[in-house]
Protein backbone atom coordinates (compact mmCIF):
# COMPACT_ATOMS: atom_id res chain seq x y z
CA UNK A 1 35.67 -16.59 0.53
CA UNK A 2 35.87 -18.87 3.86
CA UNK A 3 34.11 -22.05 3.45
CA UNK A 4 30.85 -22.82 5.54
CA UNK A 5 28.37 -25.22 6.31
CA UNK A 6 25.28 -24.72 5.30
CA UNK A 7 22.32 -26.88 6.67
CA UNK A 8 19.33 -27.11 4.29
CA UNK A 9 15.82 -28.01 5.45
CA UNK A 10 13.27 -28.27 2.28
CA UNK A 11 10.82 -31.08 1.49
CA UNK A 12 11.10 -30.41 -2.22
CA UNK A 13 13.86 -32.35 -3.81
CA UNK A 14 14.28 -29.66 -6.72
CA UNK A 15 15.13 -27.24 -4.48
CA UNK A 16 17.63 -28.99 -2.42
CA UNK A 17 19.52 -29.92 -5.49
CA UNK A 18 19.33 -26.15 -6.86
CA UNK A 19 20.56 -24.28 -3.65
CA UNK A 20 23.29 -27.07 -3.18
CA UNK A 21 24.32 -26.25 -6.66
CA UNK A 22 24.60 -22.62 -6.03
CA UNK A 23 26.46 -22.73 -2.41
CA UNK A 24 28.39 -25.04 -3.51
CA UNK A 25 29.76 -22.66 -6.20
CA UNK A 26 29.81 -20.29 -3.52
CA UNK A 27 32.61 -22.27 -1.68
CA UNK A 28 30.02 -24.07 0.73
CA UNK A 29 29.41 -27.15 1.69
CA UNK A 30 26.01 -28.41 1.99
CA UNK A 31 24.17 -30.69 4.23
CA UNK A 32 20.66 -30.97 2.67
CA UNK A 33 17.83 -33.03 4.41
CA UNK A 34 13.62 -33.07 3.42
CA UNK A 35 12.76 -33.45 7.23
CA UNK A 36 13.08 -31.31 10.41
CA UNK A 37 14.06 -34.25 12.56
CA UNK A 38 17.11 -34.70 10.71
CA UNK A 39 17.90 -31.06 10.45
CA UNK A 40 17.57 -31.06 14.16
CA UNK A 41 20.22 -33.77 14.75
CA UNK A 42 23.06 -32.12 13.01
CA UNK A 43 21.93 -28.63 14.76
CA UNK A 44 22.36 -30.92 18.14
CA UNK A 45 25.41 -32.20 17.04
CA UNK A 46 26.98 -28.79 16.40
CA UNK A 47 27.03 -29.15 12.88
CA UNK A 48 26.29 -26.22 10.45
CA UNK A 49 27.41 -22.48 10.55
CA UNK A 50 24.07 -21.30 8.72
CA UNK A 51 20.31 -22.81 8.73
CA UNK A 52 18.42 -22.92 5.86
CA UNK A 53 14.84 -24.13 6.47
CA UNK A 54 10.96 -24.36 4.88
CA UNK A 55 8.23 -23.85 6.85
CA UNK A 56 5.71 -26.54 5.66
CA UNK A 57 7.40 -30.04 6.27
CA UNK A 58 6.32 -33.85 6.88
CA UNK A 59 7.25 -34.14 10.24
CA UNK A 60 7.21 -30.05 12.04
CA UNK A 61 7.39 -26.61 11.11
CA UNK A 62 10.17 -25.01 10.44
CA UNK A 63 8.91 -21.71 12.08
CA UNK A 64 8.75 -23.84 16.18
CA UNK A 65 12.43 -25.03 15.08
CA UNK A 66 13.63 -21.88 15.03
CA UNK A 67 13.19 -20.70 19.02
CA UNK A 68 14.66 -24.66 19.96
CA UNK A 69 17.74 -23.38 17.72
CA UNK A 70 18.13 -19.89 18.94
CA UNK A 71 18.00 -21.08 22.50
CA UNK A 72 20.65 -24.80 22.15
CA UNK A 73 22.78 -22.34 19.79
CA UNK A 74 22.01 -18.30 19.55
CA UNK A 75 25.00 -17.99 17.18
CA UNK A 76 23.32 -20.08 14.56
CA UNK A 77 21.74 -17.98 11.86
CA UNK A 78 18.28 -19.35 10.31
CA UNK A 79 17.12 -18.22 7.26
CA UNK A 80 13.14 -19.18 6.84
CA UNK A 81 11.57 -19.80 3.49
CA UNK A 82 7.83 -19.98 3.05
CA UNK A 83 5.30 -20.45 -0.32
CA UNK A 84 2.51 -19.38 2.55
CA UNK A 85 2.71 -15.87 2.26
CA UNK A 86 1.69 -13.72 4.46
CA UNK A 87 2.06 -10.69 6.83
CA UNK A 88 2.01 -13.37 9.79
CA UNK A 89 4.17 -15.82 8.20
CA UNK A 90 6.69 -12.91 7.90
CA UNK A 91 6.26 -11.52 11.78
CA UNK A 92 5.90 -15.42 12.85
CA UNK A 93 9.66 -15.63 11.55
CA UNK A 94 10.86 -12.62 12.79
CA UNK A 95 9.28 -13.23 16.80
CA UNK A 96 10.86 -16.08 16.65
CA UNK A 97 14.58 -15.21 15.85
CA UNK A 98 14.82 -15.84 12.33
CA UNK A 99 17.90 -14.01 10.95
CA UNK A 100 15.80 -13.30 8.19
CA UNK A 101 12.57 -14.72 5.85
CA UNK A 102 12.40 -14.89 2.28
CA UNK A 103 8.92 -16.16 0.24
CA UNK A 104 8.52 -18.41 -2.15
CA UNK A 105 9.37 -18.40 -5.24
CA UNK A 106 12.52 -16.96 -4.07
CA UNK A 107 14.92 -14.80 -6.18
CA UNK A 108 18.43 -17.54 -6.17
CA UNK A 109 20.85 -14.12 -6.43
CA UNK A 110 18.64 -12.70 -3.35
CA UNK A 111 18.90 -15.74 -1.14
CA UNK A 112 22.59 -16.12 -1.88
CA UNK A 113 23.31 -12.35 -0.42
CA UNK A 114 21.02 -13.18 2.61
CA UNK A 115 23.45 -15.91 3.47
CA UNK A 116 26.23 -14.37 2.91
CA UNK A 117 25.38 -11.88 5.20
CA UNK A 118 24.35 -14.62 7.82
CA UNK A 119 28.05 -15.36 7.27
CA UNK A 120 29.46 -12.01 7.85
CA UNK A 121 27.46 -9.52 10.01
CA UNK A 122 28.06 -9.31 13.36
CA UNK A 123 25.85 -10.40 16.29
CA UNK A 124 23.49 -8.38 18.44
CA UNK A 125 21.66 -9.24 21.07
CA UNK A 126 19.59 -12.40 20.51
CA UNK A 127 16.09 -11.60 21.09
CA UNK A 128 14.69 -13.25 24.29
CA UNK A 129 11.76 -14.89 25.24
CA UNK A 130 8.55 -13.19 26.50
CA UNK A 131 9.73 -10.06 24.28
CA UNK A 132 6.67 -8.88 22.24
CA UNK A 133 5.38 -10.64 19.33
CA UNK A 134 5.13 -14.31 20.76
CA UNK A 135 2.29 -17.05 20.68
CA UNK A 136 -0.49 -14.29 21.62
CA UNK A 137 -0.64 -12.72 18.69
CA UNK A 138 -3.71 -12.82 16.95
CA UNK A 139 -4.25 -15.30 14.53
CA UNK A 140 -5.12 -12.82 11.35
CA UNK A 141 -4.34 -11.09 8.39
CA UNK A 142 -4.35 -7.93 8.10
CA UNK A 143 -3.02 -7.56 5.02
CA UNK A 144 -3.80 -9.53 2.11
CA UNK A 145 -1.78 -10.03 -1.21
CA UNK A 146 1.25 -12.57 -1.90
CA UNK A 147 2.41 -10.42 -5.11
CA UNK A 148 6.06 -9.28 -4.52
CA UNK A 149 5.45 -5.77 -3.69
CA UNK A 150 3.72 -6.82 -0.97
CA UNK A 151 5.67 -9.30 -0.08
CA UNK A 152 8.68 -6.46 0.46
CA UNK A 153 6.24 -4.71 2.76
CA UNK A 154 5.37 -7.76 5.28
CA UNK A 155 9.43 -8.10 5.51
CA UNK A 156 9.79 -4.83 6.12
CA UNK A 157 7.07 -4.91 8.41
CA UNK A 158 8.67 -7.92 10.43
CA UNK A 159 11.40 -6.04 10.95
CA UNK A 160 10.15 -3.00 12.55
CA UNK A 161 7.51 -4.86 14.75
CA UNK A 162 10.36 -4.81 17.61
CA UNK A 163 11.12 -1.31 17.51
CA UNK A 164 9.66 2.50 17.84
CA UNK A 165 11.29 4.10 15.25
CA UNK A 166 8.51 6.54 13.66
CA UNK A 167 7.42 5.52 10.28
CA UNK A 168 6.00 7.65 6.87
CA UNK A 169 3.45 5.61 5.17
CA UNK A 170 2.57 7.12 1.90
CA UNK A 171 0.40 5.78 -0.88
CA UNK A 172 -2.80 6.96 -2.62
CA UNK A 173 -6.19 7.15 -1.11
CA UNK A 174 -7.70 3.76 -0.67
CA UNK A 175 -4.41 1.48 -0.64
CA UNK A 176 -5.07 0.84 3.13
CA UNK A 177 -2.29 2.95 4.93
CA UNK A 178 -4.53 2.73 8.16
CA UNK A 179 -3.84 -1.20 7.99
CA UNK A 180 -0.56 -0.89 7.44
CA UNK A 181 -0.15 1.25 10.54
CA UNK A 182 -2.55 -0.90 12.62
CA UNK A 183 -0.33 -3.72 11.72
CA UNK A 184 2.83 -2.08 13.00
CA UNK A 185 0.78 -1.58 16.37
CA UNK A 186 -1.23 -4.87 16.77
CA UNK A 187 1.70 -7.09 16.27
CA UNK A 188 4.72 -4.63 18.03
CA UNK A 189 5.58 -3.78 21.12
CA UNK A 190 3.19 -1.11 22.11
CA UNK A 191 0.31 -3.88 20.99
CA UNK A 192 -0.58 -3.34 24.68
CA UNK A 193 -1.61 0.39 24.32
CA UNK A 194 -4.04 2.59 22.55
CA UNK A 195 -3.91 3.13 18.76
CA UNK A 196 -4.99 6.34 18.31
CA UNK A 197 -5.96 7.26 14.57
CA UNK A 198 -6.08 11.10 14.23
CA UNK A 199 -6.92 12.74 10.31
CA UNK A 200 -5.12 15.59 9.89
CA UNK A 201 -7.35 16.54 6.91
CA UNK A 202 -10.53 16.04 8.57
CA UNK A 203 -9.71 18.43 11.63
CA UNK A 204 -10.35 22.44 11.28
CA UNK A 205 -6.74 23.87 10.88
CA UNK A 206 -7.05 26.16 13.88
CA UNK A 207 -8.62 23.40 16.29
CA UNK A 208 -5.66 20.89 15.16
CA UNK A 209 -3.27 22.05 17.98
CA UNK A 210 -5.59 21.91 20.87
CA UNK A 211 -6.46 18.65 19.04
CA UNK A 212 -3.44 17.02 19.13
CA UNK A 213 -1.72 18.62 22.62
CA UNK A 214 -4.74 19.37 24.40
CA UNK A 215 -5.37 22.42 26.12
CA UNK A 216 -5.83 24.17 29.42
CA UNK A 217 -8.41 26.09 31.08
CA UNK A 218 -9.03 29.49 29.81
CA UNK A 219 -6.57 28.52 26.63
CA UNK A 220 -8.60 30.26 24.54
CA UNK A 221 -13.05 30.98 24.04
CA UNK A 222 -15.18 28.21 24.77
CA UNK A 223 -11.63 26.23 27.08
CA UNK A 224 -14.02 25.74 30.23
CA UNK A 225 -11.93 23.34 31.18
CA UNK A 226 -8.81 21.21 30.78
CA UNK A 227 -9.52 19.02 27.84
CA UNK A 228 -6.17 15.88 27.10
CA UNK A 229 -4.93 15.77 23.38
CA UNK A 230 -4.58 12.91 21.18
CA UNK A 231 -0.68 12.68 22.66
CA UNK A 232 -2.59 12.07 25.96
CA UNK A 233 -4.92 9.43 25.35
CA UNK A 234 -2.29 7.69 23.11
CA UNK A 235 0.56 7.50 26.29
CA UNK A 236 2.07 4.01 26.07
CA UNK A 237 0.58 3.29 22.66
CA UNK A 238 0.34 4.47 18.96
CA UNK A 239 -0.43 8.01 17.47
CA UNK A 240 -1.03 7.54 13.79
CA UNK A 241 -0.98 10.71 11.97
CA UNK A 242 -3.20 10.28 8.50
CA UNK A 243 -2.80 13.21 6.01
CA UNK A 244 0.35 14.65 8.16
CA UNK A 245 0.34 16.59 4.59
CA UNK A 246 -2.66 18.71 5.70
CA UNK A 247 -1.27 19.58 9.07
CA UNK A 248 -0.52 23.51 9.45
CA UNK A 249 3.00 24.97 9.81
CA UNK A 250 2.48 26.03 13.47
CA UNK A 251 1.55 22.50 14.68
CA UNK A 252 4.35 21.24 12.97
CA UNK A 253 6.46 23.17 15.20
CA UNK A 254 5.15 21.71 17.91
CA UNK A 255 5.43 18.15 16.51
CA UNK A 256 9.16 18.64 15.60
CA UNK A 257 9.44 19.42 19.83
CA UNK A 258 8.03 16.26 20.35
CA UNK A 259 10.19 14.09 17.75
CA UNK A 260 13.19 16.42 18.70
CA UNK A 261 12.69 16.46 22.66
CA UNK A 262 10.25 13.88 23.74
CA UNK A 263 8.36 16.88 24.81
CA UNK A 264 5.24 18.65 24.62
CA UNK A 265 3.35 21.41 26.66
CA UNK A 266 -0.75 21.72 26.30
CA UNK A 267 -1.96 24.73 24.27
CA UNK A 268 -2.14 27.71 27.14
CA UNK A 269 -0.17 25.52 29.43
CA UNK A 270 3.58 25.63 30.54
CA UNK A 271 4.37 22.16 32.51
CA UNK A 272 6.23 20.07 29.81
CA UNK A 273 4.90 16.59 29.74
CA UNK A 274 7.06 13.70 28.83
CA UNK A 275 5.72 11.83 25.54
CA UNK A 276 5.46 8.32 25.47
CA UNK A 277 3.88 7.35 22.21
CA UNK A 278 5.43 6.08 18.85
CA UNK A 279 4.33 8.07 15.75
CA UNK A 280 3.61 6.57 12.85
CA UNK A 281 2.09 9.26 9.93
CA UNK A 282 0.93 8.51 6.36
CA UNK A 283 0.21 10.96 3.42
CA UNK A 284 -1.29 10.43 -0.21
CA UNK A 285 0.92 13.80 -1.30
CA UNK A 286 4.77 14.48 -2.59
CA UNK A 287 5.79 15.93 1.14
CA UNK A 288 9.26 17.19 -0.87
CA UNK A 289 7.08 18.74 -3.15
CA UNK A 290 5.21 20.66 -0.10
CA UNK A 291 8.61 21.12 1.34
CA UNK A 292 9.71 23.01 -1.73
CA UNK A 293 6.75 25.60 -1.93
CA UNK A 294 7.33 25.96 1.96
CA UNK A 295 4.44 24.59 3.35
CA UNK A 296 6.10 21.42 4.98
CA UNK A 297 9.21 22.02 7.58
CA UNK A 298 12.48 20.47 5.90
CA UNK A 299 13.37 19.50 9.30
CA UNK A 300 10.21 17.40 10.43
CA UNK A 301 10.24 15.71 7.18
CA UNK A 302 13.57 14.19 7.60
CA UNK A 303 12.41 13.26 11.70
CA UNK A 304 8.77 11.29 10.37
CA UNK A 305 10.80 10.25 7.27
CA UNK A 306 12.91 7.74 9.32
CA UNK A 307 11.58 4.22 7.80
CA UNK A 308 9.59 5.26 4.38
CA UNK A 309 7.41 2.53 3.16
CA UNK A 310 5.30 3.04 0.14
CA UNK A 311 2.04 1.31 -0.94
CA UNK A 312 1.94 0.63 -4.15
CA UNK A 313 -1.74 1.10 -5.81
CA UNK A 314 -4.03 -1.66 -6.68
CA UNK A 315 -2.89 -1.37 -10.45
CA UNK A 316 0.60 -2.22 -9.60
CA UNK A 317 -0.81 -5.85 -7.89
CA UNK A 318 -3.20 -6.78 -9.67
CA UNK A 319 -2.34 -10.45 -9.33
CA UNK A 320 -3.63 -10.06 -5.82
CA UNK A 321 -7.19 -8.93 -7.01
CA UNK A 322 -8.59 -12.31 -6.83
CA UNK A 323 -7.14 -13.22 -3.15
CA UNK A 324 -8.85 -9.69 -1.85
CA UNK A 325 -12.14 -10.73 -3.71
CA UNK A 326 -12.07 -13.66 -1.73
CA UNK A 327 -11.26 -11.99 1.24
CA UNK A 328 -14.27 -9.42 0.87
CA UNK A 329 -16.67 -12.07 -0.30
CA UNK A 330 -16.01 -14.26 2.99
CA UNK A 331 -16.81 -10.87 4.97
CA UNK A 332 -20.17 -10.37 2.72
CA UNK A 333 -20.87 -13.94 3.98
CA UNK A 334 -20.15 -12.96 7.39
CA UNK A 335 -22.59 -10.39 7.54
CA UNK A 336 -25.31 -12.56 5.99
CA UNK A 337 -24.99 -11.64 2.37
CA UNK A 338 -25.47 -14.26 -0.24
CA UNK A 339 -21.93 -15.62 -1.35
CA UNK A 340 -21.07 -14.69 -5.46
CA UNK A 341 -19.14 -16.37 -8.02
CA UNK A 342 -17.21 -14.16 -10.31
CA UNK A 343 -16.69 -15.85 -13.37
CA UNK A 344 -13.25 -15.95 -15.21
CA UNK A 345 -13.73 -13.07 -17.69
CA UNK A 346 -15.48 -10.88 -14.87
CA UNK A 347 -12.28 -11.63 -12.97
CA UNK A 348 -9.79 -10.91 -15.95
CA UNK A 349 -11.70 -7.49 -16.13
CA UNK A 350 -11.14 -6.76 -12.61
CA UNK A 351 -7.62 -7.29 -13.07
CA UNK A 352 -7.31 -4.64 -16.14
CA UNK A 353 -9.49 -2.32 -14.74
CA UNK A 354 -7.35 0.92 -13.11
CA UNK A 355 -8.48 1.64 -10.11
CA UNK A 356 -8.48 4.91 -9.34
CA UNK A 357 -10.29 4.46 -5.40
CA UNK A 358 -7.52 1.18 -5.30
CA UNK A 359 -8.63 -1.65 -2.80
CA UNK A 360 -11.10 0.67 -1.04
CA UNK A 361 -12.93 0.72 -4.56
CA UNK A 362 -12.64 -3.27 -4.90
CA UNK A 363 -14.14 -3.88 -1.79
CA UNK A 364 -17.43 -1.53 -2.53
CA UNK A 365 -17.77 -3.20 -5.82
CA UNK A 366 -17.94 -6.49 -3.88
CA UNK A 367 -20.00 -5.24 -1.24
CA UNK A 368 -22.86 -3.84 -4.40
CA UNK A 369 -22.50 -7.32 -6.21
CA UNK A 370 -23.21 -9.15 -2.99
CA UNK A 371 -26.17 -6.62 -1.99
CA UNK A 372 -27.91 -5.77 -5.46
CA UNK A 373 -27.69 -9.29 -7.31
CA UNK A 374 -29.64 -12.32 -7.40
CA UNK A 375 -27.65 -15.07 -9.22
CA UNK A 376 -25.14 -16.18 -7.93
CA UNK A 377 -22.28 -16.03 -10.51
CA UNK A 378 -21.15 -12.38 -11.78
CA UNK A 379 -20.16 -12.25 -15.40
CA UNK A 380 -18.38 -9.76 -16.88
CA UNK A 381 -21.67 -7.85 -18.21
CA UNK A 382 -22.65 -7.00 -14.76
CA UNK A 383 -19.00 -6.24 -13.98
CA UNK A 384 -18.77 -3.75 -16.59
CA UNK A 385 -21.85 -2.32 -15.89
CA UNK A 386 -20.94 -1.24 -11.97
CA UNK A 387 -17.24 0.06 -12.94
CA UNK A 388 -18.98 2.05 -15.60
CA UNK A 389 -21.26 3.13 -13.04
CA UNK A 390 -18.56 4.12 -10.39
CA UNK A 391 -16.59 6.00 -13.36
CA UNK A 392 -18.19 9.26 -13.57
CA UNK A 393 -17.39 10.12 -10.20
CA UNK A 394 -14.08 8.30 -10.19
CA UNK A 395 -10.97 10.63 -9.31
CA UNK A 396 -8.67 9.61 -12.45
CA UNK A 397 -5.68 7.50 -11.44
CA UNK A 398 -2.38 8.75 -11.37
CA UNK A 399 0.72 6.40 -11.59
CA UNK A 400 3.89 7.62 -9.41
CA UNK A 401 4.96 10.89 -10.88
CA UNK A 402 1.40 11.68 -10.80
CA UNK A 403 0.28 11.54 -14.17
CA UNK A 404 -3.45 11.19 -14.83
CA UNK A 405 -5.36 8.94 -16.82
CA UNK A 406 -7.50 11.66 -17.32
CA UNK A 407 -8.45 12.04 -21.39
CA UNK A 408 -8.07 8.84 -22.34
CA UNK A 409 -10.05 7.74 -19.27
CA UNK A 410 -12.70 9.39 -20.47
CA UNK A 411 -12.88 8.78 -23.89
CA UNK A 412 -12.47 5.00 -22.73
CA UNK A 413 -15.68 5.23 -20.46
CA UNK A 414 -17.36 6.78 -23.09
CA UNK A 415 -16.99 4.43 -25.54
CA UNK A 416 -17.36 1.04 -23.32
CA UNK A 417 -20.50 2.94 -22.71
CA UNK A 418 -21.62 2.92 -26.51
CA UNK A 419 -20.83 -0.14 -26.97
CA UNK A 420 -22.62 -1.75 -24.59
CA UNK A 421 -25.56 0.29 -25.29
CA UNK A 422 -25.79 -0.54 -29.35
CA UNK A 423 -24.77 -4.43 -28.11
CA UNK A 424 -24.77 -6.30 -31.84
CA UNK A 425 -26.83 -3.50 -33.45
CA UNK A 426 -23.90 -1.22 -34.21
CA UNK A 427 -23.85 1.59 -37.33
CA UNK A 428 -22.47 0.43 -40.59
CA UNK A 429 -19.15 2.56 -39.97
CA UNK A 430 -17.09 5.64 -39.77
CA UNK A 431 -16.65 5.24 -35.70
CA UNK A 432 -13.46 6.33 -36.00
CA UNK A 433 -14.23 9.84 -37.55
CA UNK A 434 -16.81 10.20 -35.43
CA UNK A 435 -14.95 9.91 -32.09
CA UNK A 436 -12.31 12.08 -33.94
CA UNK A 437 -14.67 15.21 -34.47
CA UNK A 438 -16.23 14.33 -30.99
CA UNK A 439 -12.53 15.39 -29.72
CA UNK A 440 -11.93 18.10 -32.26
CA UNK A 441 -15.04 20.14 -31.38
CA UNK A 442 -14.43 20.75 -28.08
CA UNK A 443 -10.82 21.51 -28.13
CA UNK A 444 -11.54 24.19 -30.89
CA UNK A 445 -14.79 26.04 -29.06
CA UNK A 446 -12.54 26.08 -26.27
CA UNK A 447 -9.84 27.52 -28.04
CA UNK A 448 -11.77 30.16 -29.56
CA UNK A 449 -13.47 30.59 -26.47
CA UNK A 450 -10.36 30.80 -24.82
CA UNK A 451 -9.01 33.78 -27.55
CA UNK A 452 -12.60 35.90 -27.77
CA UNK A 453 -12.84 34.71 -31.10
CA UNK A 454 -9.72 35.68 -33.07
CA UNK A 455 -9.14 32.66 -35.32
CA UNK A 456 -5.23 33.33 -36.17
CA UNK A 457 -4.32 33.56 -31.99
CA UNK A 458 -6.83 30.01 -31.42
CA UNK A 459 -4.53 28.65 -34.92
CA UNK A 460 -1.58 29.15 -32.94
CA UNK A 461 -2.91 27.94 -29.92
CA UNK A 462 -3.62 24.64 -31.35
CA UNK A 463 -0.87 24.77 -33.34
CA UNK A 464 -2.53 24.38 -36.87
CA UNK A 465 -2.33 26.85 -40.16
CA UNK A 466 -5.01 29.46 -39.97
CA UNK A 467 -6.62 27.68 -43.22
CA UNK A 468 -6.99 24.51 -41.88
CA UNK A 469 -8.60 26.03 -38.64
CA UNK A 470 -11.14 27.70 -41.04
CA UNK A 471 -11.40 24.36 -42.71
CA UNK A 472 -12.22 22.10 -39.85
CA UNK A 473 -14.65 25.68 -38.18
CA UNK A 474 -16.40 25.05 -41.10
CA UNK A 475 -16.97 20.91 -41.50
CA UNK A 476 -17.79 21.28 -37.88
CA UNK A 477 -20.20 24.09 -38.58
CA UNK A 478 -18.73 25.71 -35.22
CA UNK A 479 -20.57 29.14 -34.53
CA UNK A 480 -17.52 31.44 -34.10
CA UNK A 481 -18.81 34.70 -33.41
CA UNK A 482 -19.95 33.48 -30.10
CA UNK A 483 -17.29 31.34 -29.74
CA UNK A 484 -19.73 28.88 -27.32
CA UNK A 485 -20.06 25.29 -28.06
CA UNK A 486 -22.71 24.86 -30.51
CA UNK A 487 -24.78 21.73 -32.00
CA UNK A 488 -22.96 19.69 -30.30
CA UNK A 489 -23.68 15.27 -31.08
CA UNK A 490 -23.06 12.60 -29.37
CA UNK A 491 -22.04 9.03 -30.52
C-alpha cells in the first residue's frame, strides 16, 4: 500500500489519537491538528494527499473549509465528519464538494475504506460553483432521526441531490415516503420546478391515463376540451408517483415510453411531446411479488428501480421517537396548542410500542395529547390509554417479509385492557387458564364450524386425538350440533 498524508481536523483529542493509530497502521502518515486555521496552513502549503475534518470547531466550520479547499486544490479529497446529524448536514457536505460525509459516532473499519477510496478512485469533474444546492437552500429539516438507518438514507440522499436518476421509494404506510421524495426535489436540481405529487391508488383506474398524459379533445365522453396531464404541469420539475403499485398495466406501458424514450403522446392525441420531468415513485407493496403474478411489467420495474431506497418503519428506530416527539410538540406549539411533557416511562412506552400507522401514527398521538389534555406532563397512564384506543382500528404491523403481529397483537391489547380496567383489584388467580380457554373456544367453534360438525375431520384439523377434542367440547360446554359459538365469557 503507497504511503499518504493524511491531514486530520478534530477538536477532540481522543479521536485524533485513535484515527492516527489506525492510518498509521494503514501505512499513513498523519498530520493531526484541533483547529481549522492550522489545517488550513498545511492545505496552503501543499501538504496532505487526503483531508480529514469535523464540522463543529473553535475557530470555523469545517463544512465553509471545504469550497476554500476544492477551489486552492480540487484534487484534494475531504472527508467531513459530523455528531450534528442531519439530512442538511449531509447535503451541506455534499454541495460543497465533500468527497464524502460520515456521522458521528463513526464505524473506524467504515472510515478507513472511505479513505482508502479517497486514495484510489479516480477524479471526475469537480463540482462548480453556482451548481444547485448552494447557500439558498432552505434552512430545514425535513427529515428527522439521527439513528443509523437514517443516517444511511440522508447520505444516500446527498448523493443523488445532483442528479435525475429516477428513484423507488418503498416503505410502509406512514414512514413518510412523500418527505423523502420532497427532499430529493427541494434540495436538487429541479428545486426550481413544480413537485407534482400524483396517488396512483387514489385515482379511478380508467381515468389514470388521461390523468397522468392528459388528453385531447374528443379523446373520449365528457373530453370537451384539451385538458394537460400531470407530465405537463410537472415540465422542468418533479413527478412523484405514490402507490406506482396500484397503477394499471396499460398505463404502465405508457410510462415505460416515457422512461424508455423521453416520450409521451396525450390520450387521443398523436404529436409526441418531449418529457422533461424526473420521476421519482414510492410503493408500500413487494413490486417483484406483483411482477411474479403479472400484474407489474418486469421491464418498468427494473427502469423506476434504478436507486432503491427503503424506509425502514418506526419500530426499527425507535431511538429516534423522542427527537420526532419533539419535533411534533414544537409544531403543536406553533399552532397555539399548549406545550406537553412526556414523562420518562410514557416515553419508554412509546419506544416499545409497534407501530403499526409508523411516524404518521406518532404524530396523531401527539397532536390528541396536545388537544384533549389539561396537565401538562403525560404519564404513561394516559399514554396507554390513547394507544389502546388507536388499537382496535390499527392495521397489525408487519416486519419485512410481511409477517403480522396479528394474534398476539390482539391478545396483547386485550389483556393491557384488563389490566388496566381491574387496576389493584385483580381475581385471586387462574389468569392463565382463563386466557387459555378464551383462545381454545374460538379456534374449536370455528373448526367445527368450519367441518359442519363432524368432530373426527375438526380433530384432524386441529391436529388433536378425537378424545381429547370431545374432552375439551365438553369442559368448554361448546354446543356442537350447531357448531356456532356459544356462551361465550370474557376476562
Amino acid at each position: 500500500m503507497t504511503e499518504a498524508t493524511i491531514l486530520l481536523a478534530d477538536d477532540d483529542r481522543a479521536i485524533r489519537t485513535v484515527l492516527t493509530q489506525a492510518l498509521g497502521r494503514m501505512g499513513h502518515q498523519v498530520r493531526a491538528t484541533g483547529n481549522a486555521a492550522t489545517l488550513w496552513r498545511w492545505i496552503s502549503e501543499g501538504e496532505g494527499d487526503v483531508v480529514i475534518t469535523d464540522v463543529v470547531m473553535p475557530d470555523e466550520n469545517g463544512l465553509d473549509l471545504v469550497p476554500r479547499i476544492r477551489k486552492l486544490r480540487p484534487e484534494l479529497r475531504v472527508i467531513v465528519m459530523s455528531a450534528q446529524n442531519t439530512l442538511l448536514t449531509a447535503v451541506k457536505a455534499t454541495e460543497r464538494g465533500a468527497f464524502e460525509y460520515i456521522p458521528k459516532p463513526f464505524d473506524l473499519k467504515e472510515l478507513l475504506a472511505i479513505v482508502q477510496r479517497a486514495l484510489t478512485e479516480p477524479h471526475l469533474r469537480p463540482k462548480r460553483a453556482g451548481e444547485p444546492g448552494g447557500e439558498g437552500a432552505e434552512e430545514q429539516l425535513p427529515l428527522i432521526g439521527r439513528s443509523s438507518a437514517m443516517q444511511e438514507i440522508y447520505r444516500v440522499l446527498a448523493r443523488l441531490m445532483g442528479t435525475d436518476l429516477t428513484v423507488l421509494i418503498s416503505g410502509e404506510s406512514g414512514t413518510g415516503k412523500e418527505l423523502i421524495a420532497r427532499a430529493l426535489h427541494d434540495y436538487g436540481k429541479r428545486r426550481n420546478g413544480p413537485f407534482v405529487p400524483v396517488n396512483m391508488a387514489a385515482i379511478p383506474r380508467e381515468l389514470i391515463e388521461s390523468e397522468l398524459f392528459g388528453h385531447e379533445k374528443g379523446a373520449f365522453t365528457g373530453a370537451t376540451s384539451r385538458s394537460p396531464g400531470r407530465f405537463e404541469q410537472a415540465d422542468g420539475g418533479t413527478l412523484f408517483l405514490d402507490e406506482i403499485g396500484d397503477m394499471p398495466l396499460e398505463a404502465q406501458t405508457r410510462l415505460l415510453r416515457v422512461l424508455q424514450e423521453g416520450e409521451y403522446t396525450l390520450v387521443g392525441g398523436r404529436t409526441p411531446i418531449r418529457s422533461n420531468v424526473r420521476i421519482i415513485a414510492a410503493t408500500h407493496r413487494d413490486l417483484r411479488q406483483l411482477v411474479a403474478h403479472g400484474l407489474f411489467r418486469e421491464d418498468l420495474y427494473f427502469r423506476i428501480n434504478v436507486v432503491p431506497i427503503r424506509i425502514p418503519p418506526l419500530r426499527e428506530r425507535v431511538e429516534d421517537i423522542p427527537e420526532l416527539v419533539r419535533h411534533f410538540q414544537k409544531r403543536m406549539a406553533e399552532m397555539g396548542l399548549p406545550a406537553k411533557n412526556i414523562d420518562a416511562d410514557a416515553m419508554r412506552r412509546l419506544q416499545s410500542y409497534r407501530w403499526p400507522g409508523n411516524v404518521r401514527e406518532l404524530e396523531n398521538l401527539i397532536r390528541r395529547l396536545s388537544a384533549l389534555y389539561s396537565h401538562e406532563s403525560i404519564g404513561v397512564d394516559v399514554v396507554e390509554a390513547e394507544l389502546a384506543e388507536d388499537a382496535p382500528g390499527a392495521t397489525p404491523s408487519s416486519d419485512p417479509e410481511g409477517r403480522s403481529d396479528g394474534l398476539s397483537g390482539a391478545v396483547e391489547r386485550h389483556l393491557r385492557s384488563y389490566f388496566r380496567a381491574h387496576g389493584t383489584e385483580l381475581p385471586a388467580g387462574g389468569l392463565y387458564d382463563r386466557v387459555l380457554r378464551e383462545v381454545e373456544r374460538p379456534l374449536i367453534e370455528l373448526s367445527l364450524a368450519a367441518t359442519g360438525g363432524n368432530q373426527i375431520r375438526a380433530a384432524q384439523l386441529l391436529g388433536l386425538n378425537r378424545n381429547t377434542l370431545r374432552k375439551k367440547i365438553r369442559e368448554l360446554d361448546i354446543d356442537v350440533v350447531r357448531g356456532v359459538k356459544y356462551g361465550r365469557k370474557t376476562i
